[in-house]
Protein backbone atom coordinates (compact mmCIF):
# COMPACT_ATOMS: atom_id res chain seq x y z
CA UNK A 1 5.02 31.00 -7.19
CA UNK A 2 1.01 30.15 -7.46
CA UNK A 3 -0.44 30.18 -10.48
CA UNK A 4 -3.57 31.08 -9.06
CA UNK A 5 -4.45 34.82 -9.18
CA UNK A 6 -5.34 36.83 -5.68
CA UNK A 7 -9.12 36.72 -5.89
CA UNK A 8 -9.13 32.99 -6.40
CA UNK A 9 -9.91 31.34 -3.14
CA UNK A 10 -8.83 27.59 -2.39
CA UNK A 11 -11.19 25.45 -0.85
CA UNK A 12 -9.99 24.61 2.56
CA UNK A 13 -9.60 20.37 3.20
CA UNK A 14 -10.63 17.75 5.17
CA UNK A 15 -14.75 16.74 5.89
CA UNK A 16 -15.33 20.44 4.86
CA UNK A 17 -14.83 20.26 1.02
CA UNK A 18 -18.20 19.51 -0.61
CA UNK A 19 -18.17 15.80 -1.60
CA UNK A 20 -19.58 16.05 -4.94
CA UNK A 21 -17.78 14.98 -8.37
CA UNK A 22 -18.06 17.90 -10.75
CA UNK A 23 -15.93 18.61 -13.89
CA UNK A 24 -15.64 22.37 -14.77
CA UNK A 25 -12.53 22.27 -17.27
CA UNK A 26 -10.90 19.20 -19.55
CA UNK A 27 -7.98 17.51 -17.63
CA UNK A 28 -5.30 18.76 -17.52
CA UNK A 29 -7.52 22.64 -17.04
CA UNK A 30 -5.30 25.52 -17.94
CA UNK A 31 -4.00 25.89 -13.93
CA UNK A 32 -3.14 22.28 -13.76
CA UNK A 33 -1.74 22.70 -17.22
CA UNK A 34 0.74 25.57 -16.73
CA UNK A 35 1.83 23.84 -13.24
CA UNK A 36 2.42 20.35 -15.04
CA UNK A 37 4.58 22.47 -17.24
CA UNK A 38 6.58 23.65 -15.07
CA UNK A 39 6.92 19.70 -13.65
CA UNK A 40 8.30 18.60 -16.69
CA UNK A 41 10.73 21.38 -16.89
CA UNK A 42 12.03 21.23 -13.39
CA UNK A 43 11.62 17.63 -11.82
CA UNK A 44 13.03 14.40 -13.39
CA UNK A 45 11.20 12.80 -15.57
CA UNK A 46 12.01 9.30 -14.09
CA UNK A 47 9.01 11.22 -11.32
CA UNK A 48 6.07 10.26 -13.32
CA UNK A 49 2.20 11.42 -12.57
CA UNK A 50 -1.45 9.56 -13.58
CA UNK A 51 -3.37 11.93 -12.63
CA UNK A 52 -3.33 15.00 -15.37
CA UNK A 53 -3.99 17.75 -12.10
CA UNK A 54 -2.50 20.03 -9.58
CA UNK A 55 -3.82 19.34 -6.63
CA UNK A 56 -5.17 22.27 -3.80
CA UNK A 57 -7.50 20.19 -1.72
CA UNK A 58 -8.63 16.91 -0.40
CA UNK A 59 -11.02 15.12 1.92
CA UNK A 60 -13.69 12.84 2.63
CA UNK A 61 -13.57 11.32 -1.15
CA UNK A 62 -12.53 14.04 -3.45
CA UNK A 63 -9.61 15.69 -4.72
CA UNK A 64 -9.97 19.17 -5.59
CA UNK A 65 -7.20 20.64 -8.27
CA UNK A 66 -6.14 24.30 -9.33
CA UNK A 67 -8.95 24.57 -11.92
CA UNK A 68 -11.59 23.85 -9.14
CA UNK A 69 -12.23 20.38 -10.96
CA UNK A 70 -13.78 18.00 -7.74
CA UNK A 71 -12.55 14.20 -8.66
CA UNK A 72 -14.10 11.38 -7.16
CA UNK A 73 -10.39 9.21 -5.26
CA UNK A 74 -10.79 5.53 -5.46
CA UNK A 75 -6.87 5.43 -4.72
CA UNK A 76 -6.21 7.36 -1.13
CA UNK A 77 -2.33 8.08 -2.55
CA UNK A 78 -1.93 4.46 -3.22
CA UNK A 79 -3.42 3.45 0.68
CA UNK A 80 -1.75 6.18 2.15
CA UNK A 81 -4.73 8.37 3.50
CA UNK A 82 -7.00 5.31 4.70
CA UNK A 83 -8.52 7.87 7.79
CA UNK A 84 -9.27 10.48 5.00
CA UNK A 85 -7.12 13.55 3.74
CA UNK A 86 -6.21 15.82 6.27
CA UNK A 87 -8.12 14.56 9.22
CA UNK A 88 -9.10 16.55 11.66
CA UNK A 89 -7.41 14.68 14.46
CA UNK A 90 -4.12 14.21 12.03
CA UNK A 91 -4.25 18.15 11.35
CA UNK A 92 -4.54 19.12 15.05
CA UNK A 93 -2.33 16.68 16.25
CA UNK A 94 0.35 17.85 13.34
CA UNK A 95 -0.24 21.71 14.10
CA UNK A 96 0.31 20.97 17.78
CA UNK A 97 3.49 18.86 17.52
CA UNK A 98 5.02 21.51 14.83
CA UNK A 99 4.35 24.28 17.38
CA UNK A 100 6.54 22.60 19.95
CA UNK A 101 9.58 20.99 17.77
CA UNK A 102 10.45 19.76 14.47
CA UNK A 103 12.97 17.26 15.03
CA UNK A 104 15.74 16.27 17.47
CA UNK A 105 16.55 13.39 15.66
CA UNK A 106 15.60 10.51 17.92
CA UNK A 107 19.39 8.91 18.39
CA UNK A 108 20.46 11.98 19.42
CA UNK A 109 17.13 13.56 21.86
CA UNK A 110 14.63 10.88 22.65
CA UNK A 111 10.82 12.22 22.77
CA UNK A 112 7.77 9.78 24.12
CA UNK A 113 5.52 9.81 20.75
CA UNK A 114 8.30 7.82 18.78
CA UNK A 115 7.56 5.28 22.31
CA UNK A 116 4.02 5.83 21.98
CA UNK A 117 4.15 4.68 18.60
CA UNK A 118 6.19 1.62 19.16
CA UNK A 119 4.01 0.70 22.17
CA UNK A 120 1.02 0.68 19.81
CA UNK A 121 2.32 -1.26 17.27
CA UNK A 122 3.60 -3.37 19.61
CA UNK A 123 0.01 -4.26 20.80
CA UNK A 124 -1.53 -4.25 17.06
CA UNK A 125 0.34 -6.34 15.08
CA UNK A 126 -0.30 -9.99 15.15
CA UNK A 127 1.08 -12.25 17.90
CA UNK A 128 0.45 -12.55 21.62
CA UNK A 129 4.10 -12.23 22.25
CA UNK A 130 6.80 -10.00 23.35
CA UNK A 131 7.52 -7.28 20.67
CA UNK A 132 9.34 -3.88 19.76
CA UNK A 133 9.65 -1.68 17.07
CA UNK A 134 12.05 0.44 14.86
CA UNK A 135 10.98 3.34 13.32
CA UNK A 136 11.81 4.57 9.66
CA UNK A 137 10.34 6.63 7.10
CA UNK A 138 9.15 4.34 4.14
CA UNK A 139 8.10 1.49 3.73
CA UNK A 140 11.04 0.53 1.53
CA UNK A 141 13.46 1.42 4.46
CA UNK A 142 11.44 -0.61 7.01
CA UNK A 143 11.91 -3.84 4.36
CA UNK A 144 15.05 -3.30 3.79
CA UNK A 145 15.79 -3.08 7.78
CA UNK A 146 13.27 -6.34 7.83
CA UNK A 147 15.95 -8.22 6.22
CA UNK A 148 18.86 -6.67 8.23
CA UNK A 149 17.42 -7.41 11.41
CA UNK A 150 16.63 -11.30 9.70
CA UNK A 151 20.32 -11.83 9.22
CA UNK A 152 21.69 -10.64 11.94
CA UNK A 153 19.75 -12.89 14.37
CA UNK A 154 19.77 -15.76 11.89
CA UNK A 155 23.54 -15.27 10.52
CA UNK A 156 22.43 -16.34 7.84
CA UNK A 157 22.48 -14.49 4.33
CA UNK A 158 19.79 -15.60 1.73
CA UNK A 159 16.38 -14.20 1.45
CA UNK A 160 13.05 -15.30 -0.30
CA UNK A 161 10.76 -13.51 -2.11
CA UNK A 162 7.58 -14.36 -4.47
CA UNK A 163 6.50 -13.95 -7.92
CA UNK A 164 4.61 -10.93 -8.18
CA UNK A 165 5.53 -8.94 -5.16
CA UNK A 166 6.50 -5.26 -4.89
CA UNK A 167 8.55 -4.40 -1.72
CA UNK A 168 10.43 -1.02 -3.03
CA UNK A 169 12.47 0.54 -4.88
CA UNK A 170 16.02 0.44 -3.16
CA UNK A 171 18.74 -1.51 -4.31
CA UNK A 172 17.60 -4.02 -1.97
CA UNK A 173 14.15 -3.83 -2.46
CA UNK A 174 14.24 -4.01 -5.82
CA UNK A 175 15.74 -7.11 -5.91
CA UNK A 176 13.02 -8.72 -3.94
CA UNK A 177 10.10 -6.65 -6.26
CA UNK A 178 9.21 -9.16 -9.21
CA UNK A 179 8.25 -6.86 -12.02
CA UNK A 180 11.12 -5.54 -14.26
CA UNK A 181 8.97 -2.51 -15.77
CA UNK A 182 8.97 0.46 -14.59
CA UNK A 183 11.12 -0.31 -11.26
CA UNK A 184 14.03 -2.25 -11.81
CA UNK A 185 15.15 -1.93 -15.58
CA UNK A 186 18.38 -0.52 -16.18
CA UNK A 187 18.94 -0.39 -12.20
CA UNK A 188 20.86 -3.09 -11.74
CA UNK A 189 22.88 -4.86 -10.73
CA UNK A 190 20.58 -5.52 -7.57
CA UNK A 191 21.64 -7.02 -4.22
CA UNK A 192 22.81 -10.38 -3.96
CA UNK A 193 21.52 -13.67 -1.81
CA UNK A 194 17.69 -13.07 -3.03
CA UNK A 195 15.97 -15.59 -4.69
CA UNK A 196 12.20 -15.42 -6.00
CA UNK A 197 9.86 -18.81 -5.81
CA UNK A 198 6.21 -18.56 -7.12
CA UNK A 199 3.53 -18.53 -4.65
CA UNK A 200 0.06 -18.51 -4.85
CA UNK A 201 -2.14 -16.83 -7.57
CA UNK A 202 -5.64 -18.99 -7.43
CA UNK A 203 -7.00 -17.37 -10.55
CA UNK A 204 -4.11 -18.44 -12.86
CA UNK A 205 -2.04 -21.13 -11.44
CA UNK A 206 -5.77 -23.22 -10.45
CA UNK A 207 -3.50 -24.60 -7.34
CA UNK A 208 -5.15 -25.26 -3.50
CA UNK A 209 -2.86 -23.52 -1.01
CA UNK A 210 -1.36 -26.95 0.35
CA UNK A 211 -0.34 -27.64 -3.06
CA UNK A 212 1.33 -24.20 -3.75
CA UNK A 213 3.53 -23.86 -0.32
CA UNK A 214 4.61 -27.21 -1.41
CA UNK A 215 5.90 -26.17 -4.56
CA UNK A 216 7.16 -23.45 -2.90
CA UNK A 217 8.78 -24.93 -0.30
CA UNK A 218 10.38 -27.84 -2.24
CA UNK A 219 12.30 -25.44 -4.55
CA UNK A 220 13.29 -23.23 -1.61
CA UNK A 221 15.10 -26.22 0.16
CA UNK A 222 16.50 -28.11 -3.33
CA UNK A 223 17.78 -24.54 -4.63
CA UNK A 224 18.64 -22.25 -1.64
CA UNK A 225 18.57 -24.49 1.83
CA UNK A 226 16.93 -23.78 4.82
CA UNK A 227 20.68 -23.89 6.75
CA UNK A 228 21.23 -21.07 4.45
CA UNK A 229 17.87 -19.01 4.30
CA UNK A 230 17.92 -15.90 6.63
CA UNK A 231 13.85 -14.76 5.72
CA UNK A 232 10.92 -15.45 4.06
CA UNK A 233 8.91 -12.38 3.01
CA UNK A 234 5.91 -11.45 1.23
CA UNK A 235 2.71 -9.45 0.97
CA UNK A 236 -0.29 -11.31 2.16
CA UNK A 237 -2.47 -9.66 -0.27
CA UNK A 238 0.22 -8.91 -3.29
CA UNK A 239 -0.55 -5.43 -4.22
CA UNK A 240 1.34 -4.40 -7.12
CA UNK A 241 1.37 -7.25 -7.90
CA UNK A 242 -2.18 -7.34 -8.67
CA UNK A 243 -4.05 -7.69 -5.50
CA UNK A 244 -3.40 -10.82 -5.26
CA UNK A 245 -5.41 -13.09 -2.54
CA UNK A 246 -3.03 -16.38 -1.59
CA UNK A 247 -5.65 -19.90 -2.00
CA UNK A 248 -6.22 -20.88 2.17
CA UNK A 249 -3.79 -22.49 3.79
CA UNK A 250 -0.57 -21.12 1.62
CA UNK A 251 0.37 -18.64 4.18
CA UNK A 252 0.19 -20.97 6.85
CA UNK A 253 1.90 -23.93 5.16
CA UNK A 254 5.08 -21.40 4.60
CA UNK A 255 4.58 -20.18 8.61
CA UNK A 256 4.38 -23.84 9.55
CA UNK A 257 8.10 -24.20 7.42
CA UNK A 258 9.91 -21.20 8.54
CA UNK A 259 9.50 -22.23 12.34
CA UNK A 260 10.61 -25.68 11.97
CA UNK A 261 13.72 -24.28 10.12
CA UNK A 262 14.52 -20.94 12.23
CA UNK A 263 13.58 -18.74 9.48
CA UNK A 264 11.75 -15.41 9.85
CA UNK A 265 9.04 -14.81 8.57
CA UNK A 266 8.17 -11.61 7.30
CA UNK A 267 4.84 -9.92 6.34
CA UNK A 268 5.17 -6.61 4.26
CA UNK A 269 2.01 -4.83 5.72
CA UNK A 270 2.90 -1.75 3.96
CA UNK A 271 -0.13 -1.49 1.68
CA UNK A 272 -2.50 -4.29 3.84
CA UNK A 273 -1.92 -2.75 7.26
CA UNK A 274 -4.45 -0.24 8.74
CA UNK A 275 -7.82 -1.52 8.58
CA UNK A 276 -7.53 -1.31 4.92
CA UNK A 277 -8.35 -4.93 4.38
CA UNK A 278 -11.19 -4.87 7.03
CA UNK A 279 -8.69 -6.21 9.78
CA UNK A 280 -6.33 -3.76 11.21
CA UNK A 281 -3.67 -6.22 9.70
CA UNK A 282 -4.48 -8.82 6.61
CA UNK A 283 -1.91 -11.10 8.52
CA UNK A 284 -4.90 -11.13 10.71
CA UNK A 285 -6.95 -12.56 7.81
CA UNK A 286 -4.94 -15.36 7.46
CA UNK A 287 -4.38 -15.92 11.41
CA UNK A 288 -0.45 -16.19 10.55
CA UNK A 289 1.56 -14.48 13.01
CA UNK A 290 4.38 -13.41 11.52
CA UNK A 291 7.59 -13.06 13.11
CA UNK A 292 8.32 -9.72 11.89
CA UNK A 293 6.14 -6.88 10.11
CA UNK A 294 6.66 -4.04 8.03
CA UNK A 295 4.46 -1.07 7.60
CA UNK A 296 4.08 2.40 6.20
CA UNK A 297 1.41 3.96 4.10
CA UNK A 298 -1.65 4.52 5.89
CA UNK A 299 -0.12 4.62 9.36
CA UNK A 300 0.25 8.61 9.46
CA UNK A 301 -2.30 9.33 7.20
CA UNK A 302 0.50 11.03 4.71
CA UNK A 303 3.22 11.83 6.66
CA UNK A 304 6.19 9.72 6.26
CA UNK A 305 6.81 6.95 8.79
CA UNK A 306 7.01 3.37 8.93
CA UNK A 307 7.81 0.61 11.16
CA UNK A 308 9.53 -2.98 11.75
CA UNK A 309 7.48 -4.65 14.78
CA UNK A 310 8.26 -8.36 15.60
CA UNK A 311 9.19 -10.49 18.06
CA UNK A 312 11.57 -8.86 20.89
CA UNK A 313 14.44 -11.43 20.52
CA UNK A 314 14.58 -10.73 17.45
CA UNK A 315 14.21 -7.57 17.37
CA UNK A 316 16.85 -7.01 19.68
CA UNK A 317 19.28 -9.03 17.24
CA UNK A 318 21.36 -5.83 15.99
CA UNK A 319 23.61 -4.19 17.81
CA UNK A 320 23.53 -0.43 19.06
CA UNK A 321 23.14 1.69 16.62
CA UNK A 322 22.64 -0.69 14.11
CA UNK A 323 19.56 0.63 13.39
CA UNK A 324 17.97 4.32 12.73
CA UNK A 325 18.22 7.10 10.54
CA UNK A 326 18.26 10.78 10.59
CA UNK A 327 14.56 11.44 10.12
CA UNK A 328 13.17 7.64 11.42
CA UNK A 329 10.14 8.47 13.67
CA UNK A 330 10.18 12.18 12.79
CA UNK A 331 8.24 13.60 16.00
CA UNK A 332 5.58 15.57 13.44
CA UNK A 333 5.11 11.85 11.77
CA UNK A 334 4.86 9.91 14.87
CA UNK A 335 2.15 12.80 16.11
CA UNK A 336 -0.03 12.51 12.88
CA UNK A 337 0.35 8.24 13.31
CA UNK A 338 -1.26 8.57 16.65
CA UNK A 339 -3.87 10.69 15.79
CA UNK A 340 -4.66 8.12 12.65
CA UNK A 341 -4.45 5.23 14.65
CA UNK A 342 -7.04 6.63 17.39
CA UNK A 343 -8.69 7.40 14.26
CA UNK A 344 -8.45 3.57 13.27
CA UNK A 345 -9.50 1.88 16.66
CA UNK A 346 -12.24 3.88 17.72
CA UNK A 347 -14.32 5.92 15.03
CA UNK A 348 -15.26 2.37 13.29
CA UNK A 349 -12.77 2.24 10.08
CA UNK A 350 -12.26 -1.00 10.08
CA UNK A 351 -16.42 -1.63 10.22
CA UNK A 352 -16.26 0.56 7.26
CA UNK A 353 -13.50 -1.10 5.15
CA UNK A 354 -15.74 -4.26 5.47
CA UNK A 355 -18.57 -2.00 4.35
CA UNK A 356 -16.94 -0.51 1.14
CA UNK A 357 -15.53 -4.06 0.35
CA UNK A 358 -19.43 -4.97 0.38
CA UNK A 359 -20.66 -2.17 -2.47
CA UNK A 360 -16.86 -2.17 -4.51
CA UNK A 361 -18.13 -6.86 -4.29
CA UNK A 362 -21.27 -6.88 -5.07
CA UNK A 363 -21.23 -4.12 -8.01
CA UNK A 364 -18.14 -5.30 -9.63
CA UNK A 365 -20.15 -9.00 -9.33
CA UNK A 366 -22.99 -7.73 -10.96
CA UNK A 367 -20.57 -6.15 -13.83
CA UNK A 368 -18.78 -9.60 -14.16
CA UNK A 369 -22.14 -11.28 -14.73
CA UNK A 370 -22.75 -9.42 -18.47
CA UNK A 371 -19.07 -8.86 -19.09
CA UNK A 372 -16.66 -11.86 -19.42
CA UNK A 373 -13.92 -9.45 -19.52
CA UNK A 374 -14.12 -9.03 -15.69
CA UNK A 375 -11.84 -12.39 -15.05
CA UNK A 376 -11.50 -11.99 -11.64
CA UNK A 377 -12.15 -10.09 -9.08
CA UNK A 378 -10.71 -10.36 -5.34
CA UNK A 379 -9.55 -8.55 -2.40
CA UNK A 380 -10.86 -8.12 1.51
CA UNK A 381 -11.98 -4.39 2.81
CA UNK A 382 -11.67 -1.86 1.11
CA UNK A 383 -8.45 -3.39 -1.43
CA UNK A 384 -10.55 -5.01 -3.96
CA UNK A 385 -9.05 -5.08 -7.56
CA UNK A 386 -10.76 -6.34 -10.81
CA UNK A 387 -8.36 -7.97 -13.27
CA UNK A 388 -9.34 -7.90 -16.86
CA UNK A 389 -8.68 -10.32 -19.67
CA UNK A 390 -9.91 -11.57 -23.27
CA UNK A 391 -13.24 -12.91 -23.15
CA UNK A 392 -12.53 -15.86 -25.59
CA UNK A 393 -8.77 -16.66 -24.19
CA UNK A 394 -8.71 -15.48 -20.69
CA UNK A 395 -5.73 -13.93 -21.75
CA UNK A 396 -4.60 -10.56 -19.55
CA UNK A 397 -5.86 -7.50 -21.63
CA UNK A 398 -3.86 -4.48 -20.78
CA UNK A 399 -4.60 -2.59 -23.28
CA UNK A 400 -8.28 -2.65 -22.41
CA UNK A 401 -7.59 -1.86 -18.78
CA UNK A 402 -5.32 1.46 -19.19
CA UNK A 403 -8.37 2.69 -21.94
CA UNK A 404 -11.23 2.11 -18.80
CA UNK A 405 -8.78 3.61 -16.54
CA UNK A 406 -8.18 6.35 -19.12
CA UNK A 407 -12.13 7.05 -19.21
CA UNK A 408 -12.14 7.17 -15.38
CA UNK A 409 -9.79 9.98 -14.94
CA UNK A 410 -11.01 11.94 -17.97
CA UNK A 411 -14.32 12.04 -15.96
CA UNK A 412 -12.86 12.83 -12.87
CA UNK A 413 -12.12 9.79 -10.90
CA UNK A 414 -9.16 8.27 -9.49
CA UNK A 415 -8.17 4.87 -10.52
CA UNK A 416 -4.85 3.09 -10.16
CA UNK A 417 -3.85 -0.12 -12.16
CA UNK A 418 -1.85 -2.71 -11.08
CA UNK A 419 -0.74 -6.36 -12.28
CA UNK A 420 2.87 -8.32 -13.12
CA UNK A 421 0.95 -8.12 -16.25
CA UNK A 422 -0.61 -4.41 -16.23
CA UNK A 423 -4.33 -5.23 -16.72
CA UNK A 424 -5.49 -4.77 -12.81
CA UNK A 425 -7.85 -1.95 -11.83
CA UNK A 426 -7.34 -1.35 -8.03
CA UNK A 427 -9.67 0.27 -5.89
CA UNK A 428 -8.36 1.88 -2.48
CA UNK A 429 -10.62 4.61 -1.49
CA UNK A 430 -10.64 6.30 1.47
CA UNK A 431 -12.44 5.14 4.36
CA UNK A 432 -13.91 7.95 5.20
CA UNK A 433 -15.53 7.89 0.83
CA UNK A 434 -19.52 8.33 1.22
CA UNK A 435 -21.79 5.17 -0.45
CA UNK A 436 -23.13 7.92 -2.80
CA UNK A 437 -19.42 8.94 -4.08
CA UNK A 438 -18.38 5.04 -4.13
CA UNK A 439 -21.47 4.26 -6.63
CA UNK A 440 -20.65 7.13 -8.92
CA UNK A 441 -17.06 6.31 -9.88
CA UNK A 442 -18.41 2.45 -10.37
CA UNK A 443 -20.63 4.30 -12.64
CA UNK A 444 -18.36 6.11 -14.20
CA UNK A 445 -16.21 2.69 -14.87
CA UNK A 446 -19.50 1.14 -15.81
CA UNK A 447 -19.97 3.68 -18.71
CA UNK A 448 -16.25 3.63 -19.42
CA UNK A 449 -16.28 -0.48 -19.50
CA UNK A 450 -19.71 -0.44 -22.39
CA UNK A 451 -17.60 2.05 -24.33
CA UNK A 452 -13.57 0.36 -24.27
């Protein structure tokens, strides 16, 4: 059932929607009203929504909802549509693989785009070394796989993960994601054999990056043991966690420990991977290469897929049929990832990451410079986040970040917050957002920012 009437016409997607911000109704309008409605009465509420719309279109950078309401997206589904919303190339590419089959199911029928994908994350990732792939269809799934493929070619059981990281919301997964609310309370109890060790967060803990792996690393070996530590994982930018950028030379220091100890390394790509940081991978940031990395989000440009790509020997630890899934490299996903990632290497996305990084930089700066509520702000590409605090304590204000993100989507832009502690603005637009679009929502968070 559509709740909009017969004469109504909805605007097609992709580059052809006009990129404009324009507000016709208050959010939620009565379309996007009645449909929310029907939301609450039908899907769980556990399914929550921060957006008060219905959406019927998207592109470039705007969403379009039922009541014809234009909103400016500074959040790309949380990373997920990095090329833009439906793509041309990801739309063909999708049409043209649904016309010829659906599914086989991969461990059953094999089909070359699940290789074709594997190949080319084979050759992106970081690491001039033998590789292959799994595929799966979130990015919780390819963590969670992460870690099986860990202990079965360490046989070892324990796994590490850091303050402040978010790697999903399986049993597993949650058990490596720090924050309690809203993804782990009342969920447990959680997986055994992982253990959490703080790691670097420059703006609070004042530490160099030699100084935090050492911290790190001297509680890993007096409370777990290497002989006993399958995997090390984290984000290299922590994005739930607040966007967090590790102090130079963490990452390395914890690269440096793993190898001399046989433990894998693991780098959860899944929001930093696909140009997003203005490097195909942040690992690449960094110039860590990790033994094994996970990724999802942007990779199909909305579909569902995701990956495990690391070293071959590795890799090759489980046994047949150890790993897989029903749906894992669905041939309609694996189709749309190609497209996005021909999308990625050759119409200059990563060029333009670095380029929206620039503007989101240098007008956030300028916003810092009058407004001592701006604590910090940090990022690479096109993830940049802002975190906000109490001018006199430096205290995290989260109240005062969910009323500016409040003002934001009342006027029609997209903003996601973040933060262990709630009071992180994020900003992931699309790369394929226009300069003109990009200033207007940092106008409309100016305004919102005098009036909090």
């Amino acid at each position: 059932m559509t709740l909009i009437d017969e004469t109504s016409t909805i605007p097609a997607g992709g580059p052809t929607l006009e990129q404009v911000r324009r507000i016709v109704t208050e959010l939620p309008g009565p379309r996007s009203a009645a449909i929310l409605a029907r939301k609450a009465d039908a899907v769980a509420s556990g399914v929550a929504h921060s957006m008060p719309v219905s959406v019927v279109a998207a592109g470039g950078g705007v969403v379009v909802d039922a009541d014809g309401n234009s909103l400016i997206d500074l959040g790309s589904g949380i990373a997920v549509t990095s090329v833009g919303n439906a793509h041309p190339k990801v739309a063909a590419a999708v049409a043209a693989q649904a016309a010829q089959f659906t599914h086989t199911c991969f461990m059953v029928s094999p089909y070359e785009s699940y290789v074709d994908v594997a190949e080319a994350l084979n050759r992106l990732t970081p690491g001039d070394f033998a590789k292959k792939t799994a595929l799966f269809n979130s990015g919780a799934e390819a963590v969670e796989n992460a870690i099986k493929i860990a202990r079965k070619h360490t046989g070892r059981q324990a796994v590490v993960a850091f303050d402040h990281g978010y790697h999903g919301r399986t049993n597993l997964t949650m058990a490596l994601t720090a924050k309690a609310m809203p993804y782990k309370a009342g969920f447990g109890p959680f997986a055994p054999e992982v253990y959490r060790v703080p790691g670097s967060y420059p703006y609070r803990d004042g530490l160099t990056g030699a100084e935090a792996a050492e911290r790190a690393i001297t509680l890993i070996e007096k409370q777990i043991g290497a002989d006993s530590l399958a995997a090390v994982i984290i984000e290299p930018i922590q994005g739930e966690g607040g966007f967090i950028v590790p102090a130079d030379g963490f990452l390395d220091a914890v690269v440096a420990w793993c190898r001399d100890n046989g433990v894998v390394f693991i780098a959860d790509e899944v929001q930093t991977g696909f140009a997003r940081t203005g490097a195909m991978f942040a690992s690449e940031i960094f110039g860590i290469e990790p033994d094994l990395v996970t990724t999802a989000k942007g990779i199909a440009a909305g579909l569902p897929l995701a990956g495990v790509t690391g070293r071959a020997e590795i890799m090759d630890a489980a046994h047949a049929g150890g790993l897989g899934g029903t749906y894992g490299g669905n041939p309609i996903a694996c189709a749309a990832a190609l497209a996005a990632i021909d999308a990625f290497e050759n119409d200059g996305l990563i060029e333009r990451a670095r380029q929206i990084g620039e503007v989101l930089t240098t007008r956030l700066g300028a916003m810092r410079d009058s407004d001592a509520r701006l604590g910090d702000i940090r990022g690479h590409g096109a993830m940049i986040a802002v975190e906000f605090v109490d001018a006199e304590t430096g205290a995290p204000d989260a109240a005062l970040t969910a009323a500016v993100a409040k003002a934001c989507v009342a006027e029609g832009v997209i903003i996601l917050t973040c933060g262990t502690f709630g009071n992180v603005i994020r900003f992931l637009p699309p790369l394929s957002i226009g300069d003109d679009l990009l200033n207007e929502g940092l106008d409309v968070l100016a305004t919102a920012l005098e009036r909090a």
